[in-house]
N, C-alpha and C. Protein backbone atom coordinates (compact mmCIF):
# COMPACT_ATOMS: atom_id res chain seq x y z
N UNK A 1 90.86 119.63 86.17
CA UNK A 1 91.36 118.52 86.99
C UNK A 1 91.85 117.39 86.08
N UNK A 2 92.76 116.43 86.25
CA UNK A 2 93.79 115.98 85.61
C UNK A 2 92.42 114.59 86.06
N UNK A 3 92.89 113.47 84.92
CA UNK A 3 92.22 112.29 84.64
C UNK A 3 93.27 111.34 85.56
N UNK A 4 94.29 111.66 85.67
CA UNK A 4 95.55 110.49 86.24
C UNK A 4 96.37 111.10 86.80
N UNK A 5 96.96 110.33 88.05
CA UNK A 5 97.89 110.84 88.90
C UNK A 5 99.53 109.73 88.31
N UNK A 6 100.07 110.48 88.72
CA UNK A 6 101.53 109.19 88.43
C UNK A 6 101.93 108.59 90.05
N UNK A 7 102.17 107.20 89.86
CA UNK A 7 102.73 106.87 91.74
C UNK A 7 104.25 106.11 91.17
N UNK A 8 104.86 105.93 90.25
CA UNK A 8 105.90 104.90 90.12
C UNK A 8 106.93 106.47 89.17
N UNK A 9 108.28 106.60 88.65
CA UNK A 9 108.88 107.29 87.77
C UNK A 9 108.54 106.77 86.69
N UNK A 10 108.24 106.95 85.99
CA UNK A 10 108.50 106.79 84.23
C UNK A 10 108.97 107.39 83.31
N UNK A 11 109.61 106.70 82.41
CA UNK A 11 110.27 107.04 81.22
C UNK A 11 109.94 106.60 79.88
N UNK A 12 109.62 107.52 79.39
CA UNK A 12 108.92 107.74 78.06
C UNK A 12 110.20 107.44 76.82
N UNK A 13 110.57 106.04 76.35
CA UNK A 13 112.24 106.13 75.63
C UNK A 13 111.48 106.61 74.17
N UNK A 14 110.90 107.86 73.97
CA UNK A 14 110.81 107.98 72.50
C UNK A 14 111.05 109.32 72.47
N UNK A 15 111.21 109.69 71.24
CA UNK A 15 111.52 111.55 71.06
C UNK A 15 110.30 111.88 70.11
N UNK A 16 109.03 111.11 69.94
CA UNK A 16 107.62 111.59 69.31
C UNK A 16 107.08 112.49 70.00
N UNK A 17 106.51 113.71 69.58
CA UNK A 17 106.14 115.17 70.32
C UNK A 17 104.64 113.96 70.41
N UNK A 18 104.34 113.31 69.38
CA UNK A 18 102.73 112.96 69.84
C UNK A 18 102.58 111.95 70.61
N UNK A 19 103.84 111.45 71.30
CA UNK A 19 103.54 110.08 72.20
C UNK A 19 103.70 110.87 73.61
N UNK A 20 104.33 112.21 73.29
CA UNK A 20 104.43 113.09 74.80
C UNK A 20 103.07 113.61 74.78
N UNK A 21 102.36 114.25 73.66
CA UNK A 21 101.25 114.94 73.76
C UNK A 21 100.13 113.72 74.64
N UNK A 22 100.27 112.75 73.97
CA UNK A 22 99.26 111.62 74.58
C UNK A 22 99.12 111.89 76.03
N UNK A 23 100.23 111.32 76.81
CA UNK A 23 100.63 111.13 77.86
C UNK A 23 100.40 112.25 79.05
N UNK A 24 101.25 113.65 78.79
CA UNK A 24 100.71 114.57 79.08
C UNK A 24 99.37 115.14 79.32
N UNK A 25 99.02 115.34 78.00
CA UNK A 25 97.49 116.07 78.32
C UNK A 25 96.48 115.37 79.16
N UNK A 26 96.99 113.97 79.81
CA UNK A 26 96.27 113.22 80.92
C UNK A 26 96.98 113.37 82.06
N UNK A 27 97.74 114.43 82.17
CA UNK A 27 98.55 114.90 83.17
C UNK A 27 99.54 113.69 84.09
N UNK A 28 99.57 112.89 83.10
CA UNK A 28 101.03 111.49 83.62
C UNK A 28 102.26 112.59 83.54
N UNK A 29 102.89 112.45 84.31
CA UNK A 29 104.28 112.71 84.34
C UNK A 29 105.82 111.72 84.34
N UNK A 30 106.21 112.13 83.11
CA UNK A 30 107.26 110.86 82.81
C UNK A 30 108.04 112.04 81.97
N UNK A 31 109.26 111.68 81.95
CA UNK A 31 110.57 112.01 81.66
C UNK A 31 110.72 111.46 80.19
N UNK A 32 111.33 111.92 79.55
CA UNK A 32 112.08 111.07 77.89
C UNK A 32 113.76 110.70 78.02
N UNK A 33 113.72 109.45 77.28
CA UNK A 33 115.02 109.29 77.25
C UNK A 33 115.05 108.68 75.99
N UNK A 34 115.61 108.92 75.09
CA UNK A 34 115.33 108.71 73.78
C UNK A 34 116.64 107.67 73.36
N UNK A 35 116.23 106.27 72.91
CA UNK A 35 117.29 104.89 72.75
C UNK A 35 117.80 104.54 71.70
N UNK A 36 118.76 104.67 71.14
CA UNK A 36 119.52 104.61 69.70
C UNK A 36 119.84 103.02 69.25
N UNK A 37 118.90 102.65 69.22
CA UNK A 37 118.98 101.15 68.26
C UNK A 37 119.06 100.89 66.62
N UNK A 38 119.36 99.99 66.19
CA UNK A 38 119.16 100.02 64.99
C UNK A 38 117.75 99.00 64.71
N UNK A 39 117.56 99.86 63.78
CA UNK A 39 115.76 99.61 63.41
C UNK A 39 115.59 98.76 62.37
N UNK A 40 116.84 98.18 61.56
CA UNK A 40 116.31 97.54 60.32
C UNK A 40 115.65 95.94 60.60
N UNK A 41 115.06 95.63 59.77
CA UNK A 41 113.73 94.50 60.34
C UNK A 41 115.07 93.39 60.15
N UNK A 42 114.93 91.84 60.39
CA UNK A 42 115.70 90.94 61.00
C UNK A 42 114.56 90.30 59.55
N UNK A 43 116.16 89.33 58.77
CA UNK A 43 115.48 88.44 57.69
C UNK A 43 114.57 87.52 57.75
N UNK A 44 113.41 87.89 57.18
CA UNK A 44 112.10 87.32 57.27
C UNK A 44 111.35 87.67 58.19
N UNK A 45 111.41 88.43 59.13
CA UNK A 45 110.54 89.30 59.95
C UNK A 45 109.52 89.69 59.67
N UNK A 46 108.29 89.51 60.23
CA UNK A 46 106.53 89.84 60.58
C UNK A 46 106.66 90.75 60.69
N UNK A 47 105.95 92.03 60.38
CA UNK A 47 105.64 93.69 61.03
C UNK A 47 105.12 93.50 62.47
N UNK A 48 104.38 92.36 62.22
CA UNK A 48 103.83 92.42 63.94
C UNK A 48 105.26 92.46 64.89
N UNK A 49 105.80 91.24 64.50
CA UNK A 49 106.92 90.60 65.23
C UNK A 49 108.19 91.87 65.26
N UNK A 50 108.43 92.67 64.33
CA UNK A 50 109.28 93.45 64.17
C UNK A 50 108.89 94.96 65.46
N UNK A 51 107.80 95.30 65.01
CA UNK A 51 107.20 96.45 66.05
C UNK A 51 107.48 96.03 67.58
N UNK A 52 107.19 95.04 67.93
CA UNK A 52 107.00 94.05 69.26
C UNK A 52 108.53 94.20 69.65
N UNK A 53 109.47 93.54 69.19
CA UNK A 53 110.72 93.38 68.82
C UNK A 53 111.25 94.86 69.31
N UNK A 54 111.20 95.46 68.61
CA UNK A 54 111.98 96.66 68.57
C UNK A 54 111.50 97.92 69.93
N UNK A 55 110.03 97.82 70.40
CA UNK A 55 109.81 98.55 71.40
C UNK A 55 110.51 97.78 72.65
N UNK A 56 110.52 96.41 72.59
CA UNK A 56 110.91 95.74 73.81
C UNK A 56 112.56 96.38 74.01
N UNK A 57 113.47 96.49 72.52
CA UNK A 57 114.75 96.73 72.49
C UNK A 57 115.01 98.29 73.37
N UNK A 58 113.90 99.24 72.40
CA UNK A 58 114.06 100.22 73.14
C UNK A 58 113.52 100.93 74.49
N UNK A 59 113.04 99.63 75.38
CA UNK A 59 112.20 100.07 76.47
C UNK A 59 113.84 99.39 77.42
N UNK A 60 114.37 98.78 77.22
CA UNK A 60 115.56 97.91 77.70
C UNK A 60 117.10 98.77 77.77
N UNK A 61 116.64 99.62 76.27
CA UNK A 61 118.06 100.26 76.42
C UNK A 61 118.39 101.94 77.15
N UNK A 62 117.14 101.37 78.22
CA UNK A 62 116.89 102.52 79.09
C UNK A 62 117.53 101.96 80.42
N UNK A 63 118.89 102.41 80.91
CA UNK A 63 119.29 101.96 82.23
C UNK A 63 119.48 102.65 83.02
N UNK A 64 117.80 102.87 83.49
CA UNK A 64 117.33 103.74 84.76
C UNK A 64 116.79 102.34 85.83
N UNK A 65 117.56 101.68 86.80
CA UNK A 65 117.04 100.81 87.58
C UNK A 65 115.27 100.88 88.21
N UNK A 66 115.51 102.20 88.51
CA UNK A 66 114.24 102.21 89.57
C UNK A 66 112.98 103.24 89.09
N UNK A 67 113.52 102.69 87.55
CA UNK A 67 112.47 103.26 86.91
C UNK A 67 111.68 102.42 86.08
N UNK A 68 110.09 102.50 85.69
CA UNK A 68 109.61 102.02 84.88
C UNK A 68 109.41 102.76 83.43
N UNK A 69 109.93 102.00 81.84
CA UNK A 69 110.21 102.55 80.63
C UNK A 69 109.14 101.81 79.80
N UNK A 70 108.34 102.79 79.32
CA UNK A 70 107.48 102.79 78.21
C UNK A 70 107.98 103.00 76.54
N UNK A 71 108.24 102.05 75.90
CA UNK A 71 108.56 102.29 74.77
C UNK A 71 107.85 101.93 73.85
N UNK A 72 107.70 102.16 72.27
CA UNK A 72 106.96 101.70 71.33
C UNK A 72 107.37 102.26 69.73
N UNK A 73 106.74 101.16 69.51
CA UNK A 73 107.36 101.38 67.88
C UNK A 73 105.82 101.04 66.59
N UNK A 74 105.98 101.88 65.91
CA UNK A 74 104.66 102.18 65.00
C UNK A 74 105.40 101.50 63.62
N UNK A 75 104.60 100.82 62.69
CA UNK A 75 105.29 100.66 61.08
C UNK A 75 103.28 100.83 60.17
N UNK A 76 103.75 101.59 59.06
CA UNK A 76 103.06 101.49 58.34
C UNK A 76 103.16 99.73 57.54
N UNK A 77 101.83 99.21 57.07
CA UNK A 77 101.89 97.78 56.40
C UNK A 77 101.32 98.07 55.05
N UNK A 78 101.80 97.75 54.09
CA UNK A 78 100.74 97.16 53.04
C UNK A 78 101.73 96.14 51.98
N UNK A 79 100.68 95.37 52.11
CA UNK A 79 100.96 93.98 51.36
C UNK A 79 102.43 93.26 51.50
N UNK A 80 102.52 93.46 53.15
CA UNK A 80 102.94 92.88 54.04
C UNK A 80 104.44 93.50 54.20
N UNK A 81 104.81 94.34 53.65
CA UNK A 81 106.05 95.27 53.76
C UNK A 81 105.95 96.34 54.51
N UNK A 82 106.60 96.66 55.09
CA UNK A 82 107.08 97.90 56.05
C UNK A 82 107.00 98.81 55.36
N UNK A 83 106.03 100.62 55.40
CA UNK A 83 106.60 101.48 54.33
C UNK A 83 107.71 102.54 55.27
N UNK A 84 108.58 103.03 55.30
CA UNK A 84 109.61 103.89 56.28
C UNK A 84 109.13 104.62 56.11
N UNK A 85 110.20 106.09 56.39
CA UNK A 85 109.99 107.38 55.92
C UNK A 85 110.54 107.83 54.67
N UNK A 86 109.43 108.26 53.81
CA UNK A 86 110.42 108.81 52.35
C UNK A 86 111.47 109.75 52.47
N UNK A 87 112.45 109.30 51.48
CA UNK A 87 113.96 110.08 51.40
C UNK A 87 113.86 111.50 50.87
N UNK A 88 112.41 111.39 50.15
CA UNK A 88 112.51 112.64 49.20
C UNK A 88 111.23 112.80 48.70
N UNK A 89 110.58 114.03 47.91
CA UNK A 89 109.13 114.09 47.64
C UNK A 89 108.83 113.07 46.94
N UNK A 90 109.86 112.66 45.56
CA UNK A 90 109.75 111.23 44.86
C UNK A 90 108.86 110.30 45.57
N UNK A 91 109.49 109.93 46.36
CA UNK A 91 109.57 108.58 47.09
C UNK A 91 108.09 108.75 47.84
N UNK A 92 108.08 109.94 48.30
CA UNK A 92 106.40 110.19 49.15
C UNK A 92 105.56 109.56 48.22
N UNK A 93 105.71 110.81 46.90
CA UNK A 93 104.57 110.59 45.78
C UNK A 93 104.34 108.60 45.85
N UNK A 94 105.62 108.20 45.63
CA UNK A 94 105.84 106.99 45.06
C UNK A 94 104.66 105.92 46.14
N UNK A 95 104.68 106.23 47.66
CA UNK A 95 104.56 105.58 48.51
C UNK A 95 103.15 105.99 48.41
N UNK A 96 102.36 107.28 48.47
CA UNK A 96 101.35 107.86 48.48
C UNK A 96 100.46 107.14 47.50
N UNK A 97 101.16 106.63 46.35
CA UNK A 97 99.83 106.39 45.11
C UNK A 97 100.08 104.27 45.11
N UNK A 98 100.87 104.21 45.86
CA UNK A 98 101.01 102.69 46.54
C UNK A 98 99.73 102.03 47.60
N UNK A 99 99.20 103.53 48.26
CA UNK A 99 98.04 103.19 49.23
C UNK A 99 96.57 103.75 48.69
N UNK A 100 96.86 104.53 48.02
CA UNK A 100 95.65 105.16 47.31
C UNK A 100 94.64 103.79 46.95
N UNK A 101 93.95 104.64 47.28
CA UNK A 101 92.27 103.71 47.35
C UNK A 101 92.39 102.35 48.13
N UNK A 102 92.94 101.99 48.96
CA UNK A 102 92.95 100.96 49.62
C UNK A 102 93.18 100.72 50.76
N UNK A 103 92.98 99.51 51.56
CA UNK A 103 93.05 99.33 53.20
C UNK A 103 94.73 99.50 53.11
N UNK A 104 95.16 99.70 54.10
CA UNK A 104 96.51 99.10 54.93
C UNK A 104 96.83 98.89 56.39
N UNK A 105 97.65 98.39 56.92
CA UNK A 105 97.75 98.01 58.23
C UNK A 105 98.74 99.10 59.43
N UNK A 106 98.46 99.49 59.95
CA UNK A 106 99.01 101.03 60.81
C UNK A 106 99.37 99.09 62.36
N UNK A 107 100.81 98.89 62.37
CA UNK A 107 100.35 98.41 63.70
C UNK A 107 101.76 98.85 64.80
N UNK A 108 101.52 99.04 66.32
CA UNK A 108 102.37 99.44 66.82
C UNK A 108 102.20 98.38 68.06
N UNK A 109 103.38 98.23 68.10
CA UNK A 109 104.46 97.32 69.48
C UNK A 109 104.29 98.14 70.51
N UNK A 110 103.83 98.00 71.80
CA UNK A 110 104.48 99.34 72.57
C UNK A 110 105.16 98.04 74.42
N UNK A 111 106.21 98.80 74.97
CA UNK A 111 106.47 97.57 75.94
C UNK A 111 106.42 98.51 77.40
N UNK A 112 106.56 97.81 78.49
CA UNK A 112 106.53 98.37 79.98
C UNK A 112 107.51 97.20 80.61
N UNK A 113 108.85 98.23 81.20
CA UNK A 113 109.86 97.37 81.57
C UNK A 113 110.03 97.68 82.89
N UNK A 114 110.66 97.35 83.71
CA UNK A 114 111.27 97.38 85.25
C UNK A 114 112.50 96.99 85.38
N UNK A 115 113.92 97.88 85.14
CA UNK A 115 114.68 96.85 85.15
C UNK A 115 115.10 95.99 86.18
N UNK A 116 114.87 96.77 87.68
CA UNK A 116 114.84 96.27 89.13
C UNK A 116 114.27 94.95 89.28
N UNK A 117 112.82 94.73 89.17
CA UNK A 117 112.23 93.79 88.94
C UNK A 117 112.28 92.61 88.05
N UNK A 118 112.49 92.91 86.38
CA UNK A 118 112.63 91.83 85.46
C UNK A 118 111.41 92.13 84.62
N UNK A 119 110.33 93.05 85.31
CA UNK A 119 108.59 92.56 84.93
C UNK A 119 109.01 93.69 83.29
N UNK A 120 108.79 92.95 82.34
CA UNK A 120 108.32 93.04 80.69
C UNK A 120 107.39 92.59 80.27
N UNK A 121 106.29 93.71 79.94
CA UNK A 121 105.01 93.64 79.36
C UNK A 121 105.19 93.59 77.39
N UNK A 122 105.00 93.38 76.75
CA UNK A 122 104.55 93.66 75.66
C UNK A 122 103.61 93.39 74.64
N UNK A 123 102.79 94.32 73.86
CA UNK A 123 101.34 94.16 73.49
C UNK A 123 101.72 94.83 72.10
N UNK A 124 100.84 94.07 71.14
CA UNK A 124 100.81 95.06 69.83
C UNK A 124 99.25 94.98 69.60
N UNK A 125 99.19 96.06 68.62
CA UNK A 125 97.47 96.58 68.43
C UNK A 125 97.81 97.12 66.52
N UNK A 126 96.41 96.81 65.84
CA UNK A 126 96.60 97.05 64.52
C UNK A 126 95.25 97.29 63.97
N UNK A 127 95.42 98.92 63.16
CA UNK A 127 94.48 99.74 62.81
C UNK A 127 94.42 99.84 61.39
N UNK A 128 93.35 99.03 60.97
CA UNK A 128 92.87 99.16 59.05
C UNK A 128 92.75 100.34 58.99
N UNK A 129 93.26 101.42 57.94
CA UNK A 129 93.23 102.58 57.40
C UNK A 129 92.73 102.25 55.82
N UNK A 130 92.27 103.30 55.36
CA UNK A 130 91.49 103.11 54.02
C UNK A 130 92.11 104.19 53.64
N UNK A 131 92.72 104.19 52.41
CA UNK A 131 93.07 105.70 51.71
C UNK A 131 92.05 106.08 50.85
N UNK A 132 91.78 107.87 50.62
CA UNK A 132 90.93 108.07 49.42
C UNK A 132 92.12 107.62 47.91
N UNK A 133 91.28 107.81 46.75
CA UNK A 133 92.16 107.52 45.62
C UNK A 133 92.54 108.66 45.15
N UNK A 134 93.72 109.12 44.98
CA UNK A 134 94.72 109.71 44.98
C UNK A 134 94.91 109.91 42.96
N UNK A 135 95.52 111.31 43.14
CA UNK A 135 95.94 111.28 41.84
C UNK A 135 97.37 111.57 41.89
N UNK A 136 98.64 111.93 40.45
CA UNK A 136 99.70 111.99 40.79
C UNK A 136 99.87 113.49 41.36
N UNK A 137 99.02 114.59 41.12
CA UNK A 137 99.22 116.16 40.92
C UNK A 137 98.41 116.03 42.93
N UNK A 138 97.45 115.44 43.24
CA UNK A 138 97.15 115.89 44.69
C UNK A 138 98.43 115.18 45.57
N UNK A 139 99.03 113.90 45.37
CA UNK A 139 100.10 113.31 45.88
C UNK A 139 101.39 114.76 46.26
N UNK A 140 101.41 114.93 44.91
CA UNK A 140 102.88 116.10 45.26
C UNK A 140 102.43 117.39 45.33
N UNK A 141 100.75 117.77 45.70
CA UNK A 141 100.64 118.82 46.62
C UNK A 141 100.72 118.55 47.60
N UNK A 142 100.09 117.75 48.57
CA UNK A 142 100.94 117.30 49.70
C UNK A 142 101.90 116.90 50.14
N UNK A 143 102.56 116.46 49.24
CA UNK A 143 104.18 116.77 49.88
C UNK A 143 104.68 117.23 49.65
N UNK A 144 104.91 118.58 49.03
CA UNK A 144 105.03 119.67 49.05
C UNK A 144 104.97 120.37 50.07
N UNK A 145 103.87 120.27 50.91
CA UNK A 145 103.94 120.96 52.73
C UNK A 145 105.06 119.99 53.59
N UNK A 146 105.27 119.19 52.91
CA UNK A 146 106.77 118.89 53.53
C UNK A 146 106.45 117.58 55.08
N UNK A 147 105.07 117.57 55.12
CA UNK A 147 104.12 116.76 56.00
C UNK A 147 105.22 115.16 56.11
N UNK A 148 105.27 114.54 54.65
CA UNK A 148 105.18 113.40 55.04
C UNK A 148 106.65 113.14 54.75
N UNK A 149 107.82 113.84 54.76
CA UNK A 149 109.03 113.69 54.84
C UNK A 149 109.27 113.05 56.31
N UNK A 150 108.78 113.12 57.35
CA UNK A 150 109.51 112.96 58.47
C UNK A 150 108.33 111.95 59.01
N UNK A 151 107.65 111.15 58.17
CA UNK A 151 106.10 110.22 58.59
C UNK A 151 106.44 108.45 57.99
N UNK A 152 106.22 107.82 58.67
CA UNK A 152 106.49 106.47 58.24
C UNK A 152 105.44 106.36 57.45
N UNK A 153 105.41 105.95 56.12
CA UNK A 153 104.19 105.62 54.82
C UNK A 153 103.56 106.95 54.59
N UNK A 154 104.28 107.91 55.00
CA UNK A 154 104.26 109.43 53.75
C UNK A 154 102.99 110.08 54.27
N UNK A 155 102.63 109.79 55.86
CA UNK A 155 101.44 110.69 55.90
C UNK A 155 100.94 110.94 57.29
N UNK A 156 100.87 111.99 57.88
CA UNK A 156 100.60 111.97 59.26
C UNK A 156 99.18 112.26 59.47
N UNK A 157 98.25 111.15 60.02
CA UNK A 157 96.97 111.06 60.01
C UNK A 157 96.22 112.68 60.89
N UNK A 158 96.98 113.06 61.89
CA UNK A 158 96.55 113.93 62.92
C UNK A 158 96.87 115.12 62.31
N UNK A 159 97.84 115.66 60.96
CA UNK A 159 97.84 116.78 60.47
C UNK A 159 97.41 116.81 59.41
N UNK A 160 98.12 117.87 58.33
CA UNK A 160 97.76 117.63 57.48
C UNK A 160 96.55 116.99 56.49
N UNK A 161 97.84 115.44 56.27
CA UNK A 161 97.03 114.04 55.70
C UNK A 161 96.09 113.30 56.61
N UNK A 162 94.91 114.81 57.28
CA UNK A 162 94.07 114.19 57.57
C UNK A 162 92.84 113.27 56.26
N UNK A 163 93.32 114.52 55.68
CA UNK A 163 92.00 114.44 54.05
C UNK A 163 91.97 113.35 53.21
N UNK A 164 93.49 112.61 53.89
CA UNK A 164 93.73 111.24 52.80
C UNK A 164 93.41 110.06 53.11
N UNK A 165 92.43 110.23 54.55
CA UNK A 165 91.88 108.92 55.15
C UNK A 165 90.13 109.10 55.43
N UNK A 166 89.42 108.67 54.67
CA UNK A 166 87.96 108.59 55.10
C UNK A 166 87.64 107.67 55.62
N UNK A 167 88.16 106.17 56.21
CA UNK A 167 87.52 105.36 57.28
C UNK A 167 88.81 105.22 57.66
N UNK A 168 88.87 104.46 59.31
CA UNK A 168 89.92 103.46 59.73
C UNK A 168 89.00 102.29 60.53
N UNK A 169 89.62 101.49 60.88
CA UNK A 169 88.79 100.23 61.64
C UNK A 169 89.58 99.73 63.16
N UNK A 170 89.47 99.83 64.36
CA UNK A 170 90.84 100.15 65.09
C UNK A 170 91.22 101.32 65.57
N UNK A 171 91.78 101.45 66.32
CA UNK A 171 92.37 102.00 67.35
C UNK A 171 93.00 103.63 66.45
N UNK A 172 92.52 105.03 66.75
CA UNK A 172 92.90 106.22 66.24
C UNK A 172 94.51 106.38 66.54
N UNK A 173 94.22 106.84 67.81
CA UNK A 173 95.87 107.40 68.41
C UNK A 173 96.91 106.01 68.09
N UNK A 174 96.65 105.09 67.96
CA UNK A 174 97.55 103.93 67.44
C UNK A 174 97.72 104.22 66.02
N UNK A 175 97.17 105.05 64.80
CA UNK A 175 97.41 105.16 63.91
C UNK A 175 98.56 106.66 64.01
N UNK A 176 98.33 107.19 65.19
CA UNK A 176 99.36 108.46 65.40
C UNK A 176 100.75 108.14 65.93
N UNK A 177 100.22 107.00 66.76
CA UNK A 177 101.72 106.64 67.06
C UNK A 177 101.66 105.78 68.62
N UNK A 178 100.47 106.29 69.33
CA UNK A 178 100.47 105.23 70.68
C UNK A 178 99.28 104.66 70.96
N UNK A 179 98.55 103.25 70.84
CA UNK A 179 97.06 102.73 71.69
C UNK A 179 96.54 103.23 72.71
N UNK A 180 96.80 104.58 73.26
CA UNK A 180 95.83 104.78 74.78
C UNK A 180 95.35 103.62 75.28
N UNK A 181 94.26 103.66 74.87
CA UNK A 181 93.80 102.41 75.56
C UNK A 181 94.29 101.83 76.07
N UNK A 182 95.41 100.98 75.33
CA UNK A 182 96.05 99.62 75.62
C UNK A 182 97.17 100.06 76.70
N UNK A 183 97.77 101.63 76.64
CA UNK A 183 98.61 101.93 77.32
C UNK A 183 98.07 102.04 78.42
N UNK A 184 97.09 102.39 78.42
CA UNK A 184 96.48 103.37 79.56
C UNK A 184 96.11 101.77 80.79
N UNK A 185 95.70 101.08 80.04
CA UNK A 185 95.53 99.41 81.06
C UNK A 185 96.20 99.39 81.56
N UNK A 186 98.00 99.21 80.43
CA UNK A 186 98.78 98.52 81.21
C UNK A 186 99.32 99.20 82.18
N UNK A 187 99.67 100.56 82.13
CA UNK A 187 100.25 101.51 83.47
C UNK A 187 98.97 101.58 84.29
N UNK A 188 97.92 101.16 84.39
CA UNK A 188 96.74 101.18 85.90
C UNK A 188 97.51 99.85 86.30
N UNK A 189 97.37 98.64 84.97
CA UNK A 189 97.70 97.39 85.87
C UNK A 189 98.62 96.93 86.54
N UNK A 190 99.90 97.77 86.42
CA UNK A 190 101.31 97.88 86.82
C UNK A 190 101.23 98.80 88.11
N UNK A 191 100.28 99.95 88.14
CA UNK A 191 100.24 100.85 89.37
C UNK A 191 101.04 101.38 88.96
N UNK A 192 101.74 102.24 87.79
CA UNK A 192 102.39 103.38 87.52
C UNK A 192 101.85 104.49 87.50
N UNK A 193 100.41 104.55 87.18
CA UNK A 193 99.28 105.51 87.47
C UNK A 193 97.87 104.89 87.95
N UNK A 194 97.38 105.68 87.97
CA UNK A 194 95.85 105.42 89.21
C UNK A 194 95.47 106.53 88.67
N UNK A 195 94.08 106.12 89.26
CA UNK A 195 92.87 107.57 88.94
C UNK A 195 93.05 108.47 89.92
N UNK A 196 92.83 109.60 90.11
CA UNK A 196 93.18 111.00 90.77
C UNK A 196 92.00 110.51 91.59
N UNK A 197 92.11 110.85 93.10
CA UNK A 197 91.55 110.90 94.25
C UNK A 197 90.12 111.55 93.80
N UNK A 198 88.76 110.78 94.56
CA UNK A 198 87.79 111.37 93.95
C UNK A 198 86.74 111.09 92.83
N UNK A 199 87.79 110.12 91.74
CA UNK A 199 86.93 109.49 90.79
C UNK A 199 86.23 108.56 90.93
């Protein structure tokens, strides 16, 4: 038996298999529509402010009227820079021995729009990650599986590069890519979903 029923349409504007996995396996039903913005941060831009920023852009550039759009945007932090996705194993290694042995900041924007209505929610949430310390030869065995080519800061916590994190402080699935939690509030508090009859 399913944890959540859906009562409103939703649209999921991301093309992350793990922001569908989220969503799904609580049996929400929402659609994808995936929003082509440009992502580069705005001069002098906060990571907070940038994540926030950019889910609101792509929850907006969804023009489904009578629908409600869930969007969100994840950035790896350390020492207050954005890390992207590496271009090449180089660049992994490069990014990989940048976090080794130390905290960094995992934080994600995520927004809830209406365009019928006007109603725009947006919330950000931010998860201390600790890396183990890293050498240069374990760096480019893991990327070598080719893991953190397609991962913002060279490492996807839920595969792989599970082995490269022994604490976090904060929110898990926000280090994968969506807050449950925080999502999960705001679609009860909106009435986009409800608990399944019974609970």
């Amino acid at each position: 038996m399913e944890a959540f029923r859906t009562q409103e349409r939703l649209i999921l504007a991301s093309g992350s298999p793990r922001r569908r996995d989220f969503l799904a396996d609580l049996g929400i039903a929402f659609e994808v529509r995936v929003t082509d913005i440009d992502e580069t941060p705005q001069t002098g831009e906060q990571p907070v402010d940038f994540v926030a920023r950019l889910s609101r852009e792509k929850a907006q550039g969804v023009d489904l009227p009578a629908a409600w759009v869930l969007a969100a945007d994840t950035a790896v932090v350390v020492d207050g820079e954005i890390l992207g996705k590496p271009g090449d194993e180089a660049e992994a290694c490069a990014m990989l021995m940048r976090l080794s042995g130390r905290w960094h900041e995992v934080w994600t924007g995520f927004s809830l729009w209406h365009q019928t209505t006007g109603e725009l929610c947006t919330k950000k949430v931010c998860t201390r990650v600790r890396f183990l310390t890293l050498t240069p030869d374990l760096c480019r065995a893991y990327a070598r599986t080719g893991e953190p080519l397609d991962k913002a800061g060279a490492y996807g916590i839920q595969g792989k590069g599970c082995f490269l994190v022994p604490e976090i402080s904060g929110s898990y699935t926000n280090v994968v890519g969506l807050p449950m939690t925080e999502v999960l509030e705001m679609l009860l508090h909106y009435k986009v979903i409800a608990l399944m009859d019974g609970l």
